[in-house]
PDB file of N, CA and C in Angstrom:
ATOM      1  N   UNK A   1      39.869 -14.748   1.917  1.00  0.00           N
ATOM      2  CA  UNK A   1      38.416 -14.658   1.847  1.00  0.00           C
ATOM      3  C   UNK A   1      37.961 -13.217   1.577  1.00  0.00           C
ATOM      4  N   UNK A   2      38.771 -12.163   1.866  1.00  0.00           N
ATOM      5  CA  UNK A   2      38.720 -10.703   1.543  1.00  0.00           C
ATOM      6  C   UNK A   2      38.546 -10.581   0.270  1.00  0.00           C
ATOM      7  N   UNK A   3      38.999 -11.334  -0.738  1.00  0.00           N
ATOM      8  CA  UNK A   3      39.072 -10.940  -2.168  1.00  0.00           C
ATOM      9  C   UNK A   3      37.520 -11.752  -2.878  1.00  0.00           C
ATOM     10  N   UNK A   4      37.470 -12.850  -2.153  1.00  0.00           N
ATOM     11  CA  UNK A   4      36.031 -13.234  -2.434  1.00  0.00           C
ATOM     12  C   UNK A   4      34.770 -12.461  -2.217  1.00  0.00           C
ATOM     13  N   UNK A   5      35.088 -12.245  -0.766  1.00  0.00           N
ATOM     14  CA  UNK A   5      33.787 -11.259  -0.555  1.00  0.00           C
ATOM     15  C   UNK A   5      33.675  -9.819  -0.707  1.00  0.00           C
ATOM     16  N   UNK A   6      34.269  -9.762  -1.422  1.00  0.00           N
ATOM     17  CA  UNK A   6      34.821  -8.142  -2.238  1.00  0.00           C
ATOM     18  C   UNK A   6      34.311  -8.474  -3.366  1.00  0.00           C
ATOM     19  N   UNK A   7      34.680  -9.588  -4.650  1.00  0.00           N
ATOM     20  CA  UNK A   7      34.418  -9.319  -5.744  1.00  0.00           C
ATOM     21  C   UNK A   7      32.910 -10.084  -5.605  1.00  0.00           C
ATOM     22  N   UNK A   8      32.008 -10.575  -4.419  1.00  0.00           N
ATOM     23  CA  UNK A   8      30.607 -10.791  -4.275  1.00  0.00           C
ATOM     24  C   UNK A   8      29.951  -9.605  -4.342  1.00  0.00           C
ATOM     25  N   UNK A   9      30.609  -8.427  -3.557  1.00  0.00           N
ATOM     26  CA  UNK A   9      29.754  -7.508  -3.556  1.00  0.00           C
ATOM     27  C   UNK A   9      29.884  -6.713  -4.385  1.00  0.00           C
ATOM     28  N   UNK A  10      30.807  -6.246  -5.147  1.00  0.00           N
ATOM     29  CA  UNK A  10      31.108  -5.628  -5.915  1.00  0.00           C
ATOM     30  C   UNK A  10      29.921  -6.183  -7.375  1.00  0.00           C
ATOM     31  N   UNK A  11      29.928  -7.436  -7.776  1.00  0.00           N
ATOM     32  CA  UNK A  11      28.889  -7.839  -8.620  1.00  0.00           C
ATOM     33  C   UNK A  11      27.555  -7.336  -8.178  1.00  0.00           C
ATOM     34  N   UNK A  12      27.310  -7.966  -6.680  1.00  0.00           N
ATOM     35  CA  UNK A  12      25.710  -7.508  -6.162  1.00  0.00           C
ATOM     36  C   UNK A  12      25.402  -6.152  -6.345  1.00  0.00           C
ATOM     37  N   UNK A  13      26.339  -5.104  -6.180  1.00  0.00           N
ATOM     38  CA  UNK A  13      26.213  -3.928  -6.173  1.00  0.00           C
ATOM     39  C   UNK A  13      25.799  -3.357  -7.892  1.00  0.00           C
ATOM     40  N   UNK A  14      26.698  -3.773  -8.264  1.00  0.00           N
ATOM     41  CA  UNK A  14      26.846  -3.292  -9.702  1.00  0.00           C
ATOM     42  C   UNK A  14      25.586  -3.825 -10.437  1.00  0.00           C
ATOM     43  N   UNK A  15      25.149  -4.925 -10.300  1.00  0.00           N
ATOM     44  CA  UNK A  15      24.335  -5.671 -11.099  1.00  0.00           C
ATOM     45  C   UNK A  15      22.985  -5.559 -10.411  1.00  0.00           C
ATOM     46  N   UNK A  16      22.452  -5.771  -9.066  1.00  0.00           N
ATOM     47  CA  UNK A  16      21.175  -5.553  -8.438  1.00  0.00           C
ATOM     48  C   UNK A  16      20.692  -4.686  -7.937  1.00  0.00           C
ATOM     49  N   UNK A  17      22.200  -3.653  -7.329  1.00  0.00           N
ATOM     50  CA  UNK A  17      21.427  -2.564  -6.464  1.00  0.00           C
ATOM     51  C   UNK A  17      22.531  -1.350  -7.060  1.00  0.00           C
ATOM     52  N   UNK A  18      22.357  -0.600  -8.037  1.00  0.00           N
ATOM     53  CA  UNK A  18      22.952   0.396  -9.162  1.00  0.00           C
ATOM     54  C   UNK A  18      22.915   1.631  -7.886  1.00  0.00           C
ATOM     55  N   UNK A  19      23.574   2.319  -7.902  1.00  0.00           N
ATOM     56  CA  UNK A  19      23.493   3.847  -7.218  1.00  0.00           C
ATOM     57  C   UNK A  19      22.694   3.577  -5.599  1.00  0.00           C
ATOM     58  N   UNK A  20      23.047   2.217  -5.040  1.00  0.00           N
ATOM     59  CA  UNK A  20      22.619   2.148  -3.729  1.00  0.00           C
ATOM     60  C   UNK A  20      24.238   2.445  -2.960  1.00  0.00           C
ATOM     61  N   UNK A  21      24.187   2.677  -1.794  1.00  0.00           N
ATOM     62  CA  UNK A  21      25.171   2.920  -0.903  1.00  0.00           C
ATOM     63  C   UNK A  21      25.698   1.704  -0.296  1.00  0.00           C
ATOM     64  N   UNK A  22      27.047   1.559  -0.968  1.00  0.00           N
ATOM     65  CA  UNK A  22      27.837   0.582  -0.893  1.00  0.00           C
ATOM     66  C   UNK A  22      28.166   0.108   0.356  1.00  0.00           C
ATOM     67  N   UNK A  23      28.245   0.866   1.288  1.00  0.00           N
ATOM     68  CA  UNK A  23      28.125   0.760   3.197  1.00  0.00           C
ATOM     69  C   UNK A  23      26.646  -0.016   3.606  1.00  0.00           C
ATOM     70  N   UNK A  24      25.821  -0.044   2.769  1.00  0.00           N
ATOM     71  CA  UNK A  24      24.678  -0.609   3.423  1.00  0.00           C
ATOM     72  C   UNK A  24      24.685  -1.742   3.237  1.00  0.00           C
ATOM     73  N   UNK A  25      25.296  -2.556   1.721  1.00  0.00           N
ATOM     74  CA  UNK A  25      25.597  -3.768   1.626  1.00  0.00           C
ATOM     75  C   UNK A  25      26.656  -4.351   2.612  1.00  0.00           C
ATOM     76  N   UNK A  26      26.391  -5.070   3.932  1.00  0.00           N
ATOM     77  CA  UNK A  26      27.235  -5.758   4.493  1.00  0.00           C
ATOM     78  C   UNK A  26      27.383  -7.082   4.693  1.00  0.00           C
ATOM     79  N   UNK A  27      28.031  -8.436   5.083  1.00  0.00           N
ATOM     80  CA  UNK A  27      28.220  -9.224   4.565  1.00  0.00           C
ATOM     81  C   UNK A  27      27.239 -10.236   5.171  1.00  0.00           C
ATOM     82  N   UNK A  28      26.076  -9.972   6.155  1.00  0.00           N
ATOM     83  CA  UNK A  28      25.164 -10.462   6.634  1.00  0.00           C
ATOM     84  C   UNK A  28      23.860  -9.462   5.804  1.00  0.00           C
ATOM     85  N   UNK A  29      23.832  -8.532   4.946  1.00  0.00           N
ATOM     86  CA  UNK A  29      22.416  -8.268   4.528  1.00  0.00           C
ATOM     87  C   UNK A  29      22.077  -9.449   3.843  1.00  0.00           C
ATOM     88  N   UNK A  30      20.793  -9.284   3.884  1.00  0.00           N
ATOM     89  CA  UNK A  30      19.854 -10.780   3.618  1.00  0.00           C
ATOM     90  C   UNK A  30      19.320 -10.302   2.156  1.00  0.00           C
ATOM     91  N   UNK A  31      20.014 -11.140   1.138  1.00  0.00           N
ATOM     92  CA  UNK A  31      20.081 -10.757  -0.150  1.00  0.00           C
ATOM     93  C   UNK A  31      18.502 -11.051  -1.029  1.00  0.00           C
ATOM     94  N   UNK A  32      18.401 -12.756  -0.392  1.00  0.00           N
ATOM     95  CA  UNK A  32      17.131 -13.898  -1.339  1.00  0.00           C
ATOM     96  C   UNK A  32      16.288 -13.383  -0.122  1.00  0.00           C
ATOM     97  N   UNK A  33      16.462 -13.315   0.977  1.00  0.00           N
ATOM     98  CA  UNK A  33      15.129 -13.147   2.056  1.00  0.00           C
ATOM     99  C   UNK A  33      14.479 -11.489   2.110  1.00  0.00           C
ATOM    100  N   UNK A  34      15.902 -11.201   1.544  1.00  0.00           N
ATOM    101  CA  UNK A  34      15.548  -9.572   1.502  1.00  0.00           C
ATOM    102  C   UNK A  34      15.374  -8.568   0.307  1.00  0.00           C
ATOM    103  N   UNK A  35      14.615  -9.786  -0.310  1.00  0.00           N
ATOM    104  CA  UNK A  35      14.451  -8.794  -1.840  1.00  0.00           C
ATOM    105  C   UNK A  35      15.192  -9.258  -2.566  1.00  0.00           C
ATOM    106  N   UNK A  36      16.328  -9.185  -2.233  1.00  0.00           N
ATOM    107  CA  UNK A  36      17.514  -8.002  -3.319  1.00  0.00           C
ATOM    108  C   UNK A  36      17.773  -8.541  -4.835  1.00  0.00           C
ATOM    109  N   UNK A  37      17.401 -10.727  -4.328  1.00  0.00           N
ATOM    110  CA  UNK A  37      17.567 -11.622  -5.360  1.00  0.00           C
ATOM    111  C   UNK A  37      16.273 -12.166  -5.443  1.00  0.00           C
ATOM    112  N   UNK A  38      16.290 -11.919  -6.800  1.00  0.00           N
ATOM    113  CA  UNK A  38      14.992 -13.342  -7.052  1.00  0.00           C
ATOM    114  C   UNK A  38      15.591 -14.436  -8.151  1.00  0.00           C
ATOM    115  N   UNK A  39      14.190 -14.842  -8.384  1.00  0.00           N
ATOM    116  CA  UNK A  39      15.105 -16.168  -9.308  1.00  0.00           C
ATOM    117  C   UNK A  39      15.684 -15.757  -9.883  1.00  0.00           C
ATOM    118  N   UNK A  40      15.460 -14.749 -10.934  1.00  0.00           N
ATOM    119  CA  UNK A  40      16.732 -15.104 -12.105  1.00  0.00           C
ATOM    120  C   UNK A  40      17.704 -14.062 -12.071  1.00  0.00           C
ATOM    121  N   UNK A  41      17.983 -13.377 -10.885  1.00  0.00           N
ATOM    122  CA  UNK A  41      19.231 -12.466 -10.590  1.00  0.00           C
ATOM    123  C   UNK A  41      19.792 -13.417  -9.455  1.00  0.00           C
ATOM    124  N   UNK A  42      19.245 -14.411  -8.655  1.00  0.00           N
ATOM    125  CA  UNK A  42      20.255 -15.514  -8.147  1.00  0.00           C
ATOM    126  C   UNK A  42      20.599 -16.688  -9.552  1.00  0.00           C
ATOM    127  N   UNK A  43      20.007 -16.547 -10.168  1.00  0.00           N
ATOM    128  CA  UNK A  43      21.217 -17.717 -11.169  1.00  0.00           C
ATOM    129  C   UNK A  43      21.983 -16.788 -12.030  1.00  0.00           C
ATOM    130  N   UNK A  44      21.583 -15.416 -12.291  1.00  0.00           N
ATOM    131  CA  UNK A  44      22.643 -14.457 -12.497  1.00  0.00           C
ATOM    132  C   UNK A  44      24.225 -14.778 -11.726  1.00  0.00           C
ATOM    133  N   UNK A  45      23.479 -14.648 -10.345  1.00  0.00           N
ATOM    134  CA  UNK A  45      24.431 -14.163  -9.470  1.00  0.00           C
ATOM    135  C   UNK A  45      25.774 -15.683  -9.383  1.00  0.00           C
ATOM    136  N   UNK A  46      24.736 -17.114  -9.673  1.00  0.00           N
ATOM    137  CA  UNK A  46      25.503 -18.616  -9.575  1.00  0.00           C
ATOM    138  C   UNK A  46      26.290 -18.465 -11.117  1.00  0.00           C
ATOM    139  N   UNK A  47      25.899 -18.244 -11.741  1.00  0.00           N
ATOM    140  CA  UNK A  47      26.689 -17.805 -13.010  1.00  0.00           C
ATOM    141  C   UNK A  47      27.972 -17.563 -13.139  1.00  0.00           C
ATOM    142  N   UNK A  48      27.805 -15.786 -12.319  1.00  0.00           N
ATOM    143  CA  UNK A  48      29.004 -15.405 -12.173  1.00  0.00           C
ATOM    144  C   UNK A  48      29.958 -15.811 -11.251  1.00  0.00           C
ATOM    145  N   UNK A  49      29.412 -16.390 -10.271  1.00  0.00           N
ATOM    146  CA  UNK A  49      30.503 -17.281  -9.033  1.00  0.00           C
ATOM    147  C   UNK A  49      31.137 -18.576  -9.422  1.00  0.00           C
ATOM    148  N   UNK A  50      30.277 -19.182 -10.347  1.00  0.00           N
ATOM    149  CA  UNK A  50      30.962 -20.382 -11.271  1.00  0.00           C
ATOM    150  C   UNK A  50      32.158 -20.036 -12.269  1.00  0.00           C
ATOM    151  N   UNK A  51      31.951 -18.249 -12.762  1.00  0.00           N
ATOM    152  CA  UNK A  51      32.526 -17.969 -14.185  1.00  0.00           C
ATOM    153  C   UNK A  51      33.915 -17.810 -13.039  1.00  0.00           C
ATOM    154  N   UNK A  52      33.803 -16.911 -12.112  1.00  0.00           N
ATOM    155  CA  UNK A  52      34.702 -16.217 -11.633  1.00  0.00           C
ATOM    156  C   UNK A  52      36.063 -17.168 -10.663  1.00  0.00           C
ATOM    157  N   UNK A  53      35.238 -17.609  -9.865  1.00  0.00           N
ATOM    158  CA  UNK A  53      35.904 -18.852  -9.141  1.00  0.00           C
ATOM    159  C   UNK A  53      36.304 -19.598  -9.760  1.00  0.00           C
ATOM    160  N   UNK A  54      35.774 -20.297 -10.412  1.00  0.00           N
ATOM    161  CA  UNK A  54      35.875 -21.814 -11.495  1.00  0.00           C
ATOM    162  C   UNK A  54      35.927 -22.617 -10.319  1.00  0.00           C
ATOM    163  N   UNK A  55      34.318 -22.684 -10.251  1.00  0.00           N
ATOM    164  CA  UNK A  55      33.595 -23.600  -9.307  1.00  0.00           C
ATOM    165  C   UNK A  55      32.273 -23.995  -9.609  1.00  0.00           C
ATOM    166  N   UNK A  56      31.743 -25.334  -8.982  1.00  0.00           N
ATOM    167  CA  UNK A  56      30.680 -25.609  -9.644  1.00  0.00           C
ATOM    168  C   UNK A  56      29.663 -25.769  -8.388  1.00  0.00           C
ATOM    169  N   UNK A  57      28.820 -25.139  -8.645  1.00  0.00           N
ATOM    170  CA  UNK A  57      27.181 -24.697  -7.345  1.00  0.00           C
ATOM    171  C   UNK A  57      26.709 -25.601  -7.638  1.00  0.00           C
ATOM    172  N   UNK A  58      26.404 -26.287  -7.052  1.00  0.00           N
ATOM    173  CA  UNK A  58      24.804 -27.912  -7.113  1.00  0.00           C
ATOM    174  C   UNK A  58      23.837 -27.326  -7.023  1.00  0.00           C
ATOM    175  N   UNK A  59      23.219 -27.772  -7.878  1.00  0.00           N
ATOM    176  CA  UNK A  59      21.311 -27.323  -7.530  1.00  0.00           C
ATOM    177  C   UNK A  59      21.462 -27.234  -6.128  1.00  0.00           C
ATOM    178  N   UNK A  60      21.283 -28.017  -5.020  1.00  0.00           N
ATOM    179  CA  UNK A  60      20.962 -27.680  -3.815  1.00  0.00           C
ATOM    180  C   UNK A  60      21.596 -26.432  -3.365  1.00  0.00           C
ATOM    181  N   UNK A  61      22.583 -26.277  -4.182  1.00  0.00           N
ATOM    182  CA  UNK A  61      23.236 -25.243  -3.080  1.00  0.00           C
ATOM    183  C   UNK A  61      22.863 -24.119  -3.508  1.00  0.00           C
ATOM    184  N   UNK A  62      22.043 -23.522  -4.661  1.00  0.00           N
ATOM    185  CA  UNK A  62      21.787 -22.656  -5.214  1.00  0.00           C
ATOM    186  C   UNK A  62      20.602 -22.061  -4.449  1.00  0.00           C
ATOM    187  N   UNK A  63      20.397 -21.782  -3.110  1.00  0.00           N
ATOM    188  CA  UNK A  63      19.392 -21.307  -2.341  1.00  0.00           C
ATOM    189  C   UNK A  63      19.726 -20.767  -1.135  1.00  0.00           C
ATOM    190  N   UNK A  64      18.568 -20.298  -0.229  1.00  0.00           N
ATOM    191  CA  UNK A  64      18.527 -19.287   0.176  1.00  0.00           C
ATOM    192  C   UNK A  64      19.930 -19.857   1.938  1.00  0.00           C
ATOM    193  N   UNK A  65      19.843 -21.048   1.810  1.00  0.00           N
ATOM    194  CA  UNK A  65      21.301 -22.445   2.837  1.00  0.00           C
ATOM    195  C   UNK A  65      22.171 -21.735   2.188  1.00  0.00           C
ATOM    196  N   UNK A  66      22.504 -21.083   1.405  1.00  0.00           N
ATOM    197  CA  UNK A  66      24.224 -20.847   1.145  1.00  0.00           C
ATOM    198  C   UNK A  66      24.433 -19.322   0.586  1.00  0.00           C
ATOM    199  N   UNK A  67      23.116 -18.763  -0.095  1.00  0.00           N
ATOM    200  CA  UNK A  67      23.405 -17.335  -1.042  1.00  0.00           C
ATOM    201  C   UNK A  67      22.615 -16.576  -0.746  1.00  0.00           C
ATOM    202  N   UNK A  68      21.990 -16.653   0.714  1.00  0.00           N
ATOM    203  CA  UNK A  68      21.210 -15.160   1.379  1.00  0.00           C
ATOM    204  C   UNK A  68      22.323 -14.386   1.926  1.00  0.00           C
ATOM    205  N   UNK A  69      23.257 -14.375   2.363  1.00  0.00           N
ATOM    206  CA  UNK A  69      23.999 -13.107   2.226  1.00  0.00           C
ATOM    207  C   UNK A  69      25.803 -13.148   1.539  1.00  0.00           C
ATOM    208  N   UNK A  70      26.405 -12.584   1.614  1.00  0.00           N
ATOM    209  CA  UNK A  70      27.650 -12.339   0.974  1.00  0.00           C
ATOM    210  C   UNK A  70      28.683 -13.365   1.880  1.00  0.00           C
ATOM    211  N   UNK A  71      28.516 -13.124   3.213  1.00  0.00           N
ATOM    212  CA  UNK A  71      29.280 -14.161   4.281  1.00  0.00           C
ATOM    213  C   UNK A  71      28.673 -15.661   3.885  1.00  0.00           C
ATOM    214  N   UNK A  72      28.294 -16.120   3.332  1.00  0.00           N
ATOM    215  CA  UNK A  72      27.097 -17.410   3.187  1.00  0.00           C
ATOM    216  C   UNK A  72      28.228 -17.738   2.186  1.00  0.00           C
ATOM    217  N   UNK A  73      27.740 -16.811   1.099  1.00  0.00           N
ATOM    218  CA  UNK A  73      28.218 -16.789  -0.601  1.00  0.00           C
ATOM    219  C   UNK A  73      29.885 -17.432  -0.289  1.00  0.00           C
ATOM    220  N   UNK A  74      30.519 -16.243   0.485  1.00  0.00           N
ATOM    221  CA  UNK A  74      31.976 -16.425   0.707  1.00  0.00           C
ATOM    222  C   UNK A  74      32.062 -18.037   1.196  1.00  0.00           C
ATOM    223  N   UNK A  75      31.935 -18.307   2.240  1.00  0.00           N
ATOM    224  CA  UNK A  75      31.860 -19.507   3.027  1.00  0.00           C
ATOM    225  C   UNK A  75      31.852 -20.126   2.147  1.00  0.00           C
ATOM    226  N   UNK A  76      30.820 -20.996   1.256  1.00  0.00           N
ATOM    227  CA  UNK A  76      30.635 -21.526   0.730  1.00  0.00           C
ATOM    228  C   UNK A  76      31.649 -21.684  -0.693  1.00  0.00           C
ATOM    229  N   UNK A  77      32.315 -20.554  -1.612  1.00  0.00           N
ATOM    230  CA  UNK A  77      33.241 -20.882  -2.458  1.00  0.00           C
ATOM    231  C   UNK A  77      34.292 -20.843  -1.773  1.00  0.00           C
ATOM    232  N   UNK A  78      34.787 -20.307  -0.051  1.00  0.00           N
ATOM    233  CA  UNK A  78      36.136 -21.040   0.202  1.00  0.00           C
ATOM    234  C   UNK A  78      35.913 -22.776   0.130  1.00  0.00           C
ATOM    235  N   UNK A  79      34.368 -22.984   0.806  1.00  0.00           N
ATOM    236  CA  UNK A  79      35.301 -24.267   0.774  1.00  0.00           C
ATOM    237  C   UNK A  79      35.371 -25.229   0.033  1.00  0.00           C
ATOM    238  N   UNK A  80      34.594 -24.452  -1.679  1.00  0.00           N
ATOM    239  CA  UNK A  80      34.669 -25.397  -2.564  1.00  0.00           C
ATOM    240  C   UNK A  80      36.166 -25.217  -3.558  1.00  0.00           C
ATOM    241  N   UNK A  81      36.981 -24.104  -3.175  1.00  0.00           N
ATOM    242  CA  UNK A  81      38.102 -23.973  -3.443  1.00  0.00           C
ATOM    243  C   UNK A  81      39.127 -24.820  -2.987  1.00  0.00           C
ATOM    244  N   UNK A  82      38.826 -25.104  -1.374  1.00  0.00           N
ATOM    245  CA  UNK A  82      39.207 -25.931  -0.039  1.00  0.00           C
ATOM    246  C   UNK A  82      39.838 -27.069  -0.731  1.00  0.00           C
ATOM    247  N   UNK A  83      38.381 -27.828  -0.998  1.00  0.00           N
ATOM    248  CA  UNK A  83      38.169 -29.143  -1.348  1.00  0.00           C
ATOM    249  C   UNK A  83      38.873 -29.601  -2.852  1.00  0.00           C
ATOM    250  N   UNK A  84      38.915 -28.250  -3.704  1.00  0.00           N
ATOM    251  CA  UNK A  84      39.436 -28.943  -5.365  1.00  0.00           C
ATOM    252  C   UNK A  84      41.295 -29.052  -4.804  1.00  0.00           C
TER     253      UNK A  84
END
C-alpha cells in the first residue's frame, strides 16, 4: 500500500499543489473538502488512478466517500486490486 500512496501523492503534488511542501501533504489532508480538488482536477485525478492501477472507479465512487484524502484514495484501489 506504500507504493500506492506514494505514487497518489506524488501526482497530487505535482499536478495540484506545484512548489507546496511535500510534508504538508499527509495521507488524511482533506483534498475535495479542502480545496485542493474540484471537479475537473478530481476526474483528473480518477483518470490517472484508472491509467496507473488498471482499475475501474464507478461514478459513485468518484467522490468526496472514497477521494477526500490519499488514505481514502489508497484504501479504496487496494481493494479494487483485492477483488480483480
Amino acid at each position: 500500500m506504500d507504493e500506492i500512496s506514494q505514487a497518489v501523492r506524488e501526482f497530487v503534488l505535482n499536478e495540484f499543489l506545484p512548489g507546496e511542501d511535500p510534508a504538508e501533504l499527509t495521507d488524511s489532508t482533506p483534498l475535495i473538502t479542502g480545496g485542493i480538488l474540484d471537479s475537473i482536477s478530481t476526474l483528473r485525478l480518477v483518470n490517472f488512478l484508472e491509467d496507473r492501477f488498471r482499475i475501474t472507479i464507478e461514478a459513485h465512487e468518484a467522490g468526496v466517500e472514497h477521494l477526500d484524502s490519499i488514505g481514502q484514495i489508497t484504501a479504496l484501489i487496494a481493494s479494487k486490486k483485492q477483488a480483480a
